[in-house]
PDB file of N, CA and C in Angstrom:
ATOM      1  N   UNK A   1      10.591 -30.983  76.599  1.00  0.00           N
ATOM      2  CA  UNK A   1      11.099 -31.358  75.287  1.00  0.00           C
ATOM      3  C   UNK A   1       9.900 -31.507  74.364  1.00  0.00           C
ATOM      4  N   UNK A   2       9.910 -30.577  73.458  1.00  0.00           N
ATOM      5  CA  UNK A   2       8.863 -30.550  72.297  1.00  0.00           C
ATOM      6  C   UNK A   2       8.657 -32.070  71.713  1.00  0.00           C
ATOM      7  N   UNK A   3       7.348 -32.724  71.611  1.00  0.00           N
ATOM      8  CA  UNK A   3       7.845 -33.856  71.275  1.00  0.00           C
ATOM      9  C   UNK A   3       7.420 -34.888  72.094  1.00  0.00           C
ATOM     10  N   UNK A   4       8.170 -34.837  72.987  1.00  0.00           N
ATOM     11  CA  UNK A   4       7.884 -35.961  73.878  1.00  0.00           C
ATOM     12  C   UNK A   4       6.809 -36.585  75.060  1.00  0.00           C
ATOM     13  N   UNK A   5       6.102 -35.606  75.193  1.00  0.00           N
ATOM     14  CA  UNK A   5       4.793 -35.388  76.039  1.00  0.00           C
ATOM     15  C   UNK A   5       3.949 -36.362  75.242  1.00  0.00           C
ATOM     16  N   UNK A   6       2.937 -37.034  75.591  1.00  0.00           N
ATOM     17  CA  UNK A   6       1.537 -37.327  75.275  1.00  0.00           C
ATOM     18  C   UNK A   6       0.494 -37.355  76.146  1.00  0.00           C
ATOM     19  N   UNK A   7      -0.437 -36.812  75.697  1.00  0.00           N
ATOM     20  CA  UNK A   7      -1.497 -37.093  76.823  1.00  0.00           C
ATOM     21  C   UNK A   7      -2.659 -37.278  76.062  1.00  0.00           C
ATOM     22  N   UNK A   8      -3.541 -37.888  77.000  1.00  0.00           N
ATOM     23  CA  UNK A   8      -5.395 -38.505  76.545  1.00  0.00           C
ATOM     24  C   UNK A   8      -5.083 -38.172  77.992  1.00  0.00           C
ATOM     25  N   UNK A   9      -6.965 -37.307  77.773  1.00  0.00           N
ATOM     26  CA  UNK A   9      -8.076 -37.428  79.116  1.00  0.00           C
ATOM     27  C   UNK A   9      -9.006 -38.056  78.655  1.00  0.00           C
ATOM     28  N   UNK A  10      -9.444 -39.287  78.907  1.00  0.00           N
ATOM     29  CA  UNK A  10     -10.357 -40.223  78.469  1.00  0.00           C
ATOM     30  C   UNK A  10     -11.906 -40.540  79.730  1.00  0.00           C
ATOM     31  N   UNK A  11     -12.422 -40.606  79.248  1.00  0.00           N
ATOM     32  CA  UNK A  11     -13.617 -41.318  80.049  1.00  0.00           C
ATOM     33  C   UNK A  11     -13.488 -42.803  79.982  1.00  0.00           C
ATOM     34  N   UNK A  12     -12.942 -43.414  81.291  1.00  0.00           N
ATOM     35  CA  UNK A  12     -12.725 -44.888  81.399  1.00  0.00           C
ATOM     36  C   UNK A  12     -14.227 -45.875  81.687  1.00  0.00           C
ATOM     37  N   UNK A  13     -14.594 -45.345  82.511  1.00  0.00           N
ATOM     38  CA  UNK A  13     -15.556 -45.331  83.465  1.00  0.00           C
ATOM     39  C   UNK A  13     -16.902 -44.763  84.135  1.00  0.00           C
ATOM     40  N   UNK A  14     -17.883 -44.741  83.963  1.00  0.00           N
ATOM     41  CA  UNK A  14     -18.568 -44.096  84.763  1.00  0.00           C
ATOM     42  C   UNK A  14     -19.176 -44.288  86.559  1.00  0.00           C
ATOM     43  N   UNK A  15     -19.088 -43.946  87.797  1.00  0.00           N
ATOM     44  CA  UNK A  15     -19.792 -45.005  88.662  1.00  0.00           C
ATOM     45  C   UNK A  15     -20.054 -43.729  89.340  1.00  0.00           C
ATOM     46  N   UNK A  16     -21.520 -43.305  89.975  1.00  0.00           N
ATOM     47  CA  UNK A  16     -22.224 -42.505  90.740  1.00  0.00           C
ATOM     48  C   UNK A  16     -21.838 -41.404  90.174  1.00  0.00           C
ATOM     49  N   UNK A  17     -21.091 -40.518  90.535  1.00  0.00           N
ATOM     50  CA  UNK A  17     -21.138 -39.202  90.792  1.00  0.00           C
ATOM     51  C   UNK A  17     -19.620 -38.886  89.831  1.00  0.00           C
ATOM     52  N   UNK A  18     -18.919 -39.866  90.092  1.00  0.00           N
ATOM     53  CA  UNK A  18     -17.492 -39.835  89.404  1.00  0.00           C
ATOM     54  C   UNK A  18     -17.152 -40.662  88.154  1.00  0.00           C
ATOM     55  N   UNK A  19     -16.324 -39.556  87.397  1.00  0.00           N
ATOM     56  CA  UNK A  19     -15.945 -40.383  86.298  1.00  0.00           C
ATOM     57  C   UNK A  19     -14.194 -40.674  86.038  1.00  0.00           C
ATOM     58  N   UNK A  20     -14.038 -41.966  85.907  1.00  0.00           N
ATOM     59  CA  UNK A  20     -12.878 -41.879  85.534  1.00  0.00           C
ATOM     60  C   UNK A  20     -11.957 -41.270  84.908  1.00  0.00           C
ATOM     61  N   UNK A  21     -10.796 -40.869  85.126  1.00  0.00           N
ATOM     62  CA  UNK A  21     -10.019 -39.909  83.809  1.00  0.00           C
ATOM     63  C   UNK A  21      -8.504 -40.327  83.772  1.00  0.00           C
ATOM     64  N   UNK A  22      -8.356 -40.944  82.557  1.00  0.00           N
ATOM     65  CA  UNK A  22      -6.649 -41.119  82.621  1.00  0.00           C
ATOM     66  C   UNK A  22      -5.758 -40.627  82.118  1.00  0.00           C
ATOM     67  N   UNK A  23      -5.404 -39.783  82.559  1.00  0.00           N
ATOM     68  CA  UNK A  23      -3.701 -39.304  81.884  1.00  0.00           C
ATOM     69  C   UNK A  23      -2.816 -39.706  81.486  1.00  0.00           C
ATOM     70  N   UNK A  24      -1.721 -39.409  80.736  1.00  0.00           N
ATOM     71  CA  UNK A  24      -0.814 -40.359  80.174  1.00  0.00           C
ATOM     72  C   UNK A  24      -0.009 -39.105  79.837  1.00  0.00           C
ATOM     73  N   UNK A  25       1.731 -39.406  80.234  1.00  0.00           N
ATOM     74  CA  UNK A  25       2.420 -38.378  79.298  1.00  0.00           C
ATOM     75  C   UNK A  25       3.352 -39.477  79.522  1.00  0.00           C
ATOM     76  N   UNK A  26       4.450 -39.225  78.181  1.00  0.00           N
ATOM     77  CA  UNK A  26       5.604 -39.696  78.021  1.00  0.00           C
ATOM     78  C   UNK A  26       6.518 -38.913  77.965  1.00  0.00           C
ATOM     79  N   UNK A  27       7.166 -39.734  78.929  1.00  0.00           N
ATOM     80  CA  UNK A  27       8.522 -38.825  79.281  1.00  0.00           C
ATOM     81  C   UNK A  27       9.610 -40.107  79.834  1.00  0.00           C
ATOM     82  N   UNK A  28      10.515 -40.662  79.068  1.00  0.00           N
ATOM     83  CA  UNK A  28      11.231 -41.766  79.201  1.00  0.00           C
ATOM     84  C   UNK A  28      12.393 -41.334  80.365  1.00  0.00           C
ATOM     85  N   UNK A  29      12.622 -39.798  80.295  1.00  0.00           N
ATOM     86  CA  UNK A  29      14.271 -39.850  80.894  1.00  0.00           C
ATOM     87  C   UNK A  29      13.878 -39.829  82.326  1.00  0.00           C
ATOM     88  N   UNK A  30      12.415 -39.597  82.895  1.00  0.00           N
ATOM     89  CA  UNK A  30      11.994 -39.639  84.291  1.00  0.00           C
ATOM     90  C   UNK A  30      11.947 -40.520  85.146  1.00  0.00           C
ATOM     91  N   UNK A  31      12.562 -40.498  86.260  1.00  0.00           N
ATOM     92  CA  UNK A  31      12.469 -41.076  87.826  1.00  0.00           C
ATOM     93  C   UNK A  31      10.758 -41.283  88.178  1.00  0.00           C
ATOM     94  N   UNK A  32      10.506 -40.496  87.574  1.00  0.00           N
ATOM     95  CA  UNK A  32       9.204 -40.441  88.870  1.00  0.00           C
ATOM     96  C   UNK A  32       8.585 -39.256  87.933  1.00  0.00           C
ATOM     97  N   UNK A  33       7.316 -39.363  87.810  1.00  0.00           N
ATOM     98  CA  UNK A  33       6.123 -38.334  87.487  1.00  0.00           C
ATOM     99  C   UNK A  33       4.668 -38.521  88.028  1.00  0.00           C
ATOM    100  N   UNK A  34       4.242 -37.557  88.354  1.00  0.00           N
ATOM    101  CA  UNK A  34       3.553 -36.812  89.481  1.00  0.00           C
ATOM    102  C   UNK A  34       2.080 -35.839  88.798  1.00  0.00           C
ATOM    103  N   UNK A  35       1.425 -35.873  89.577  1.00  0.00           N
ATOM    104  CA  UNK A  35       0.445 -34.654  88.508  1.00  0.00           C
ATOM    105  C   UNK A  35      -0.084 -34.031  90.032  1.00  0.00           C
ATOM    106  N   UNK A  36      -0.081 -32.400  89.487  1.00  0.00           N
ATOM    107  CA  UNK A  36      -1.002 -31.694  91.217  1.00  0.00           C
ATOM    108  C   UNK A  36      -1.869 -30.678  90.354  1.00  0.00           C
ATOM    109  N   UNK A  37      -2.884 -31.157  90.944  1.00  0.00           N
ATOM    110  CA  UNK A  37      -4.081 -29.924  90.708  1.00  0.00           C
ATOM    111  C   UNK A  37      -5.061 -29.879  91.701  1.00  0.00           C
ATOM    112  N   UNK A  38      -6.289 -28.866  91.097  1.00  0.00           N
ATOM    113  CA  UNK A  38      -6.958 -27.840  92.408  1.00  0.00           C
ATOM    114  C   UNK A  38      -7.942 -29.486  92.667  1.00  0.00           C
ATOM    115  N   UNK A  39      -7.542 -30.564  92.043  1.00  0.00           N
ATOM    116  CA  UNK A  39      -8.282 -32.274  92.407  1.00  0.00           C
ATOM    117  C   UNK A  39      -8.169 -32.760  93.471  1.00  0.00           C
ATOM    118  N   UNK A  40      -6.776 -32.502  93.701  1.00  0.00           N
ATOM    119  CA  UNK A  40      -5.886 -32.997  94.823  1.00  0.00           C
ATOM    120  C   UNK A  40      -5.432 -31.599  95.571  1.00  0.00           C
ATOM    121  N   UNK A  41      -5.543 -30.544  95.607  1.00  0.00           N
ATOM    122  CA  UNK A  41      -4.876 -29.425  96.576  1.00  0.00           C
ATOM    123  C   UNK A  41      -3.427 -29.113  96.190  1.00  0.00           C
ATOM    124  N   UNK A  42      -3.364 -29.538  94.795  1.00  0.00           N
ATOM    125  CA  UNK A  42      -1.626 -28.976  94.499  1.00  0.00           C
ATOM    126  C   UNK A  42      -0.831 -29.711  94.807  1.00  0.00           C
ATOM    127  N   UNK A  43      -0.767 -30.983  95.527  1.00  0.00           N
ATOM    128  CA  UNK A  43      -0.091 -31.919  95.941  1.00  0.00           C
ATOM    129  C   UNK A  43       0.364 -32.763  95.334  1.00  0.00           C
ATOM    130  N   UNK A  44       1.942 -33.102  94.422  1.00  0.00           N
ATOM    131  CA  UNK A  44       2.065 -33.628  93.711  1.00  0.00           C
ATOM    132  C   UNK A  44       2.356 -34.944  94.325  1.00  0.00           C
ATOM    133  N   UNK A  45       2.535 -35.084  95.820  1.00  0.00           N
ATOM    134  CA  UNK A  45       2.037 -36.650  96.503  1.00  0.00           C
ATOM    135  C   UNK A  45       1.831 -37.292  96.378  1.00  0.00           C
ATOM    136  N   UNK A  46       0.174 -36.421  96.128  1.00  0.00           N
ATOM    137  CA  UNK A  46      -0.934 -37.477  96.462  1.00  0.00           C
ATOM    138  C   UNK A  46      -0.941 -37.866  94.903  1.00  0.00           C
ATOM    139  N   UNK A  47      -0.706 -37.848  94.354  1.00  0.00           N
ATOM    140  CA  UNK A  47      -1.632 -38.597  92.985  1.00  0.00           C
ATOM    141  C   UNK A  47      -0.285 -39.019  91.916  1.00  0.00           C
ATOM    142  N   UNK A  48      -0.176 -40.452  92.159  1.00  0.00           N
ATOM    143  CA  UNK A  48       1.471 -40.317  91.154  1.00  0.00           C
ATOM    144  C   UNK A  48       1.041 -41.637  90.237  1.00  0.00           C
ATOM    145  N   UNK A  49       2.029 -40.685  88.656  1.00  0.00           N
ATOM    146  CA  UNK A  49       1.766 -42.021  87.545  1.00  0.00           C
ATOM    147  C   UNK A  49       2.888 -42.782  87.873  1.00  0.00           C
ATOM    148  N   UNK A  50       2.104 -44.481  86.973  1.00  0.00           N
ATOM    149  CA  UNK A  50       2.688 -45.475  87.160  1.00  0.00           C
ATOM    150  C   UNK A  50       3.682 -45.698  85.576  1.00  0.00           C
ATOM    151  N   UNK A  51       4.740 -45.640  85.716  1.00  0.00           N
ATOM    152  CA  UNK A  51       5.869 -46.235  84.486  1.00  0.00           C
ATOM    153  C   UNK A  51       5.256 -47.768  83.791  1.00  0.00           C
ATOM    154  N   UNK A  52       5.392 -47.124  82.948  1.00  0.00           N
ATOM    155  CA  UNK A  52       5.033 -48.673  81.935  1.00  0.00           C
ATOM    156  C   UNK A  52       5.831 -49.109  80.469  1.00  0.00           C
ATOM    157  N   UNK A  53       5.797 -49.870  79.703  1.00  0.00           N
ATOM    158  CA  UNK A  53       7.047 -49.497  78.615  1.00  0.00           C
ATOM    159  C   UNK A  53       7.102 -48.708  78.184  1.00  0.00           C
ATOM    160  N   UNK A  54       8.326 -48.502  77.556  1.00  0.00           N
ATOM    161  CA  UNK A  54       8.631 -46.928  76.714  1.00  0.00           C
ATOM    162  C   UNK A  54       8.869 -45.825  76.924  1.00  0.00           C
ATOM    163  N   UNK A  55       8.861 -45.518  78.326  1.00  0.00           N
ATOM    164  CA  UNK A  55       8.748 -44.220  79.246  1.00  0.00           C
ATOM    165  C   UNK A  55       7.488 -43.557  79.481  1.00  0.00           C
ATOM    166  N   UNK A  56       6.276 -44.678  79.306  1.00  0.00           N
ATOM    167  CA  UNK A  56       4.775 -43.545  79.237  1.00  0.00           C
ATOM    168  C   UNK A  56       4.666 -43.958  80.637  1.00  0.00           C
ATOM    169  N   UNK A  57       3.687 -42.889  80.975  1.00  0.00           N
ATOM    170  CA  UNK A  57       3.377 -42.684  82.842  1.00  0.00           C
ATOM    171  C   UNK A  57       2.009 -42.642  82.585  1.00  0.00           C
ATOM    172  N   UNK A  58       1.240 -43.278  83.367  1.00  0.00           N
ATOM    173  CA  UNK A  58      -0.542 -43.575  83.283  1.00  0.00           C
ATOM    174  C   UNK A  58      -0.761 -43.301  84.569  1.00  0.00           C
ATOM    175  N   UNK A  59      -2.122 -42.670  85.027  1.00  0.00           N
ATOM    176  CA  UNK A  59      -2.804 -42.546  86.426  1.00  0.00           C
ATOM    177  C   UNK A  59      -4.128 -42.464  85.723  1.00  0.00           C
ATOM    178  N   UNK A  60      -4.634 -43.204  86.478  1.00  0.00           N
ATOM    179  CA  UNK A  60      -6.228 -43.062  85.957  1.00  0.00           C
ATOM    180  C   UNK A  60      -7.337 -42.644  87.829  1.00  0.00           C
ATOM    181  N   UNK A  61      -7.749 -41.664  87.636  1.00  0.00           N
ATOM    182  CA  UNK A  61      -8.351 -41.259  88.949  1.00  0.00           C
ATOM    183  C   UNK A  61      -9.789 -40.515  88.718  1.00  0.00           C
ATOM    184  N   UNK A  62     -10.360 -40.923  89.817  1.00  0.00           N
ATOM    185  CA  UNK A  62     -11.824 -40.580  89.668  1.00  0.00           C
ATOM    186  C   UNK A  62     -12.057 -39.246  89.860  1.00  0.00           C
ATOM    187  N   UNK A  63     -12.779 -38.533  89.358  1.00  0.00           N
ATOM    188  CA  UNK A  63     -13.117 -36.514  89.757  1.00  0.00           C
ATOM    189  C   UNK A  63     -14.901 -36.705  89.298  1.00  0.00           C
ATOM    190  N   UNK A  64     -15.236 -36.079  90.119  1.00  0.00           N
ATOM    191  CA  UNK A  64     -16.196 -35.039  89.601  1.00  0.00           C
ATOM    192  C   UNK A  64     -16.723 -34.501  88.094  1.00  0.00           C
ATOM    193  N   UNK A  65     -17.604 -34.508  87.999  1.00  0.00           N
ATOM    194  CA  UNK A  65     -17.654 -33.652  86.809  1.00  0.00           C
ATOM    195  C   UNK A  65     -17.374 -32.294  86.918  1.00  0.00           C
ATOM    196  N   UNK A  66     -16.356 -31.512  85.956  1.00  0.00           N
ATOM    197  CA  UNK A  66     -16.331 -30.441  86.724  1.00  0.00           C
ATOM    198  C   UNK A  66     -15.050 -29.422  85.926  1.00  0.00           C
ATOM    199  N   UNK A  67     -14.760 -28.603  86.191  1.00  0.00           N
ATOM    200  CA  UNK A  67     -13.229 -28.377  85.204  1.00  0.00           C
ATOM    201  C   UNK A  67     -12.256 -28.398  86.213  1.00  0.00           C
ATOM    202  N   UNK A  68     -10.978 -28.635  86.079  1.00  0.00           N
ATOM    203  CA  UNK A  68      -9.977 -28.562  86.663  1.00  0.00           C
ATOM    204  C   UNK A  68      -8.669 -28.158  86.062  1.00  0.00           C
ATOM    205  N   UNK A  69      -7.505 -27.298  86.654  1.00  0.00           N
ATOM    206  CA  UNK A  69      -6.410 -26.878  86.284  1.00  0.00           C
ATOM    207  C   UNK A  69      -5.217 -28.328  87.060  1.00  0.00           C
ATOM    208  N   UNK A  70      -4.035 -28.499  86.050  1.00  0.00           N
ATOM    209  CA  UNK A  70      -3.004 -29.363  86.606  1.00  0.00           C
ATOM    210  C   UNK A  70      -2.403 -29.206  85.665  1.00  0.00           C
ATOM    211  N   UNK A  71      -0.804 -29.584  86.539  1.00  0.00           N
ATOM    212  CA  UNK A  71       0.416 -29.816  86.009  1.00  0.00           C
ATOM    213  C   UNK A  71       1.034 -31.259  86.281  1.00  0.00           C
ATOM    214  N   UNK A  72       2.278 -31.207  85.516  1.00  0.00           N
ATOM    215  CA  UNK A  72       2.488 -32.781  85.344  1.00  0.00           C
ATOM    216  C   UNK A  72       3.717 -32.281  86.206  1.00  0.00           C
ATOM    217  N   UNK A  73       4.519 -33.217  86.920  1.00  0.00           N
ATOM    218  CA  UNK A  73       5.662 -32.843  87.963  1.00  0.00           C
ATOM    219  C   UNK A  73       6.651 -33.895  87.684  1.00  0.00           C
ATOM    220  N   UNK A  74       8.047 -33.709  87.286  1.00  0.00           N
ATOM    221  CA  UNK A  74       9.067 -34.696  86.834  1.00  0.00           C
ATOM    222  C   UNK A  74       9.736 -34.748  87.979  1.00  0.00           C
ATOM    223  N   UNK A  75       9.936 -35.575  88.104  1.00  0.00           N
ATOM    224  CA  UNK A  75      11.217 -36.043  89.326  1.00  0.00           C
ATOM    225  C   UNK A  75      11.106 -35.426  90.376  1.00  0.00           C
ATOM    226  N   UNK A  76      10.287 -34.616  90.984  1.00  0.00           N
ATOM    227  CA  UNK A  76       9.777 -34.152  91.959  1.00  0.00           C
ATOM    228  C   UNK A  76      10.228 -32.416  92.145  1.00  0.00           C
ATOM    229  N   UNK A  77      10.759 -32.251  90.920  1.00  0.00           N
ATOM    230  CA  UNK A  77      10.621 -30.720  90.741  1.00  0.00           C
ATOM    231  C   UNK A  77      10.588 -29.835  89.801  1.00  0.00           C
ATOM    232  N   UNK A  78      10.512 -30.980  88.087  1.00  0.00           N
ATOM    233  CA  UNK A  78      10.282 -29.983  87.159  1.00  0.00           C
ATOM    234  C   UNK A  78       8.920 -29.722  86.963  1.00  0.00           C
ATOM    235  N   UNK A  79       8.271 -28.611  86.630  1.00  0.00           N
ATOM    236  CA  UNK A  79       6.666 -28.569  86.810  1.00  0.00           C
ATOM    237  C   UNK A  79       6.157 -28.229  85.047  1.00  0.00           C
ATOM    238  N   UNK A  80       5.606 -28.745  84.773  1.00  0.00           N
ATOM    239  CA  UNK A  80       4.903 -28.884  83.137  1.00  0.00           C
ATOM    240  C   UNK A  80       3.437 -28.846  83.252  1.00  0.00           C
ATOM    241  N   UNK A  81       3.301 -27.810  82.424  1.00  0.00           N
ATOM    242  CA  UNK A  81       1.831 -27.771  81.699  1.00  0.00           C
ATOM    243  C   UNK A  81       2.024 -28.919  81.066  1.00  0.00           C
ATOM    244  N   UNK A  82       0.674 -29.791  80.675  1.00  0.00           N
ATOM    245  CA  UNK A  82       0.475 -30.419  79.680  1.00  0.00           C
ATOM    246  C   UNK A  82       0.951 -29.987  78.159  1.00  0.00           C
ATOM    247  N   UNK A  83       1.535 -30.081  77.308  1.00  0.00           N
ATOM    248  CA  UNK A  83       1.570 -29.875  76.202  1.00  0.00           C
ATOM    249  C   UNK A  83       0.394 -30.031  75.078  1.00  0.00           C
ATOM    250  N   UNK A  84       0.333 -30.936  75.299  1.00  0.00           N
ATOM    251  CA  UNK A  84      -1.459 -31.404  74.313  1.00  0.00           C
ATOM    252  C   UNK A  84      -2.766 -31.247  74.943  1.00  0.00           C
ATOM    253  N   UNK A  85      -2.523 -30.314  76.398  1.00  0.00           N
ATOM    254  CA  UNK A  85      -4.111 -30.366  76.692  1.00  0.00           C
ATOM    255  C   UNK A  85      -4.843 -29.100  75.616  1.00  0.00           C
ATOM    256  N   UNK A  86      -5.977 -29.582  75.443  1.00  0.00           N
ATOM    257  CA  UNK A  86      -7.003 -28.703  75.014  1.00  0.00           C
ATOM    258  C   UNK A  86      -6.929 -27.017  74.864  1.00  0.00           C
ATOM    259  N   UNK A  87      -6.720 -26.800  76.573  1.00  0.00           N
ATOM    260  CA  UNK A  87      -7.118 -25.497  76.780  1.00  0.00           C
ATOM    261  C   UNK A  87      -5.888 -25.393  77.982  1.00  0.00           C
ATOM    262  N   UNK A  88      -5.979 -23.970  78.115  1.00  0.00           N
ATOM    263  CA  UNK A  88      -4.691 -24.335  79.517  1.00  0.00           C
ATOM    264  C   UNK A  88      -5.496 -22.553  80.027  1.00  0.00           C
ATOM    265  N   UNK A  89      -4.904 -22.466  81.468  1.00  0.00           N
ATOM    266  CA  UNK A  89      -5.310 -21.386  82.089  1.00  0.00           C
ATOM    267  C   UNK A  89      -4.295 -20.384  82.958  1.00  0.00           C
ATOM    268  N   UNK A  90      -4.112 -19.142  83.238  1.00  0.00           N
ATOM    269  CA  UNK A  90      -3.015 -18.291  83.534  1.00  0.00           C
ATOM    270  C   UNK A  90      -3.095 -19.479  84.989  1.00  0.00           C
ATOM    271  N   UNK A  91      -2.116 -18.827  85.378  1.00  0.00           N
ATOM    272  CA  UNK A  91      -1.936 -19.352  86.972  1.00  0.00           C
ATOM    273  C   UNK A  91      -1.595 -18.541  88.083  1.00  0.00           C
ATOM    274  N   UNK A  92      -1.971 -17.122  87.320  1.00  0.00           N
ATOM    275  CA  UNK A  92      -1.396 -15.682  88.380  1.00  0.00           C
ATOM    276  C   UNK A  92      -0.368 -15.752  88.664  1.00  0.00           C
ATOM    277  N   UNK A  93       0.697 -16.632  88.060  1.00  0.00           N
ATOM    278  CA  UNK A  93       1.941 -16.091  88.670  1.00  0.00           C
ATOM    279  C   UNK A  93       2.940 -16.319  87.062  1.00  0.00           C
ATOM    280  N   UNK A  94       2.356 -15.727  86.121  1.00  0.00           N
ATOM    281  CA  UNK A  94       2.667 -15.924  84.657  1.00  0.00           C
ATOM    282  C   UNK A  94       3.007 -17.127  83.649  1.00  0.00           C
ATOM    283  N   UNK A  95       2.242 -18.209  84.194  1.00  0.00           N
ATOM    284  CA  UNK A  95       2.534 -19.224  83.953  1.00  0.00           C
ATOM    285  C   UNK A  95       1.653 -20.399  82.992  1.00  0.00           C
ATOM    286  N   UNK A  96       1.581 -20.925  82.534  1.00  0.00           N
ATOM    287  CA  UNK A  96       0.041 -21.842  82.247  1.00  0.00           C
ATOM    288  C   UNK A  96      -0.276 -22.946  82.689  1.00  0.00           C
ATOM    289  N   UNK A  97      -1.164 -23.183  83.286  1.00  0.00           N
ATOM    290  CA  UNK A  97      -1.744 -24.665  83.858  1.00  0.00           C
ATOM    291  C   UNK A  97      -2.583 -25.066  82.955  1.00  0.00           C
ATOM    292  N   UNK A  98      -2.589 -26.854  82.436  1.00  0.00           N
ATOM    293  CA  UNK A  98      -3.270 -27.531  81.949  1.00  0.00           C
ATOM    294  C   UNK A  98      -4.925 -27.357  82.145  1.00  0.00           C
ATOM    295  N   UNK A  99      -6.050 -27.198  81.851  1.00  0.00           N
ATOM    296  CA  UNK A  99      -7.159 -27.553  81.747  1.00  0.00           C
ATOM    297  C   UNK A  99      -8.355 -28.519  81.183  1.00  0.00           C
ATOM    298  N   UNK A 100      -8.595 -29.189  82.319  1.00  0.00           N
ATOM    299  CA  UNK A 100      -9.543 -30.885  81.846  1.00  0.00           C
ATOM    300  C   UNK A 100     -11.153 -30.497  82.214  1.00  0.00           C
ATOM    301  N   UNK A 101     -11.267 -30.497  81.219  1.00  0.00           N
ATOM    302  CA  UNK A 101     -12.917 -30.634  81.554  1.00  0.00           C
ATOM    303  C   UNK A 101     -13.797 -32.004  81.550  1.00  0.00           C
ATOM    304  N   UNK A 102     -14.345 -32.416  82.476  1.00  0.00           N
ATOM    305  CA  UNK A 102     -14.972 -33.428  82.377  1.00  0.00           C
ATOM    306  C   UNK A 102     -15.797 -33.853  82.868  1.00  0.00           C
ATOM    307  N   UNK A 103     -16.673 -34.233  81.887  1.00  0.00           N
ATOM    308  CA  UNK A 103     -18.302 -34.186  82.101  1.00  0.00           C
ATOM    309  C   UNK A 103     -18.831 -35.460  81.814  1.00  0.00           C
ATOM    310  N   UNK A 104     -20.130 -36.227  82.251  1.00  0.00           N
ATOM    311  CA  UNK A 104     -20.473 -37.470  82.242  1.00  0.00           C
ATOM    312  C   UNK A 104     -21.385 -37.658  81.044  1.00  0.00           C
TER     313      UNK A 104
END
């Protein structure tokens, strides 16, 4: 839904080697949202946002400096590019994945 997405990739944090990065999309009508990228192995599992008022979903997780492709995952099977990321990248299978770059 045009509209309703938000996202910030922010630098929370810095500690050794990793920097914090938090995501945020809003999406009120969701059960459950999820993010999988080449961070995590595609696994929308491992890495899930937390609901907070209003319908916004926050995960804040440590990476690398480094670029990375991800999607945001609704209810455990609608799959979304970011809407407001920056840059986004094919996904070979005609599709677009989000792109975060982030550097210390």
């Amino acid at each position: 839904v045009v509209g309703s997405q938000v996202h910030a990739a922010s630098v929370v944090a810095e500690r050794g080697t990793k920097v914090f990065v938090r995501l945020v999309l809003l999406q009120p009508g969701a059960q459950s949202v999820s993010v999988a990228g080449d961070f995590n192995g595609w696994n929308p599992g491992q890495t899930q946002l937390e609901r907070s008022e209003g319908g916004l979903w926050t995960a804040t997780i440590p990476l690398k400096p480094g670029r990375y492709q991800y999607m945001f995952v609704i209810d455990g099977k609608q799959w979304i590019a970011d809407p407001l990321a920056a840059e986004g990248a094919g996904d070979g299978f005609g599709a677009q994945n989000a792109v975060l770059d982030v550097s210390i």
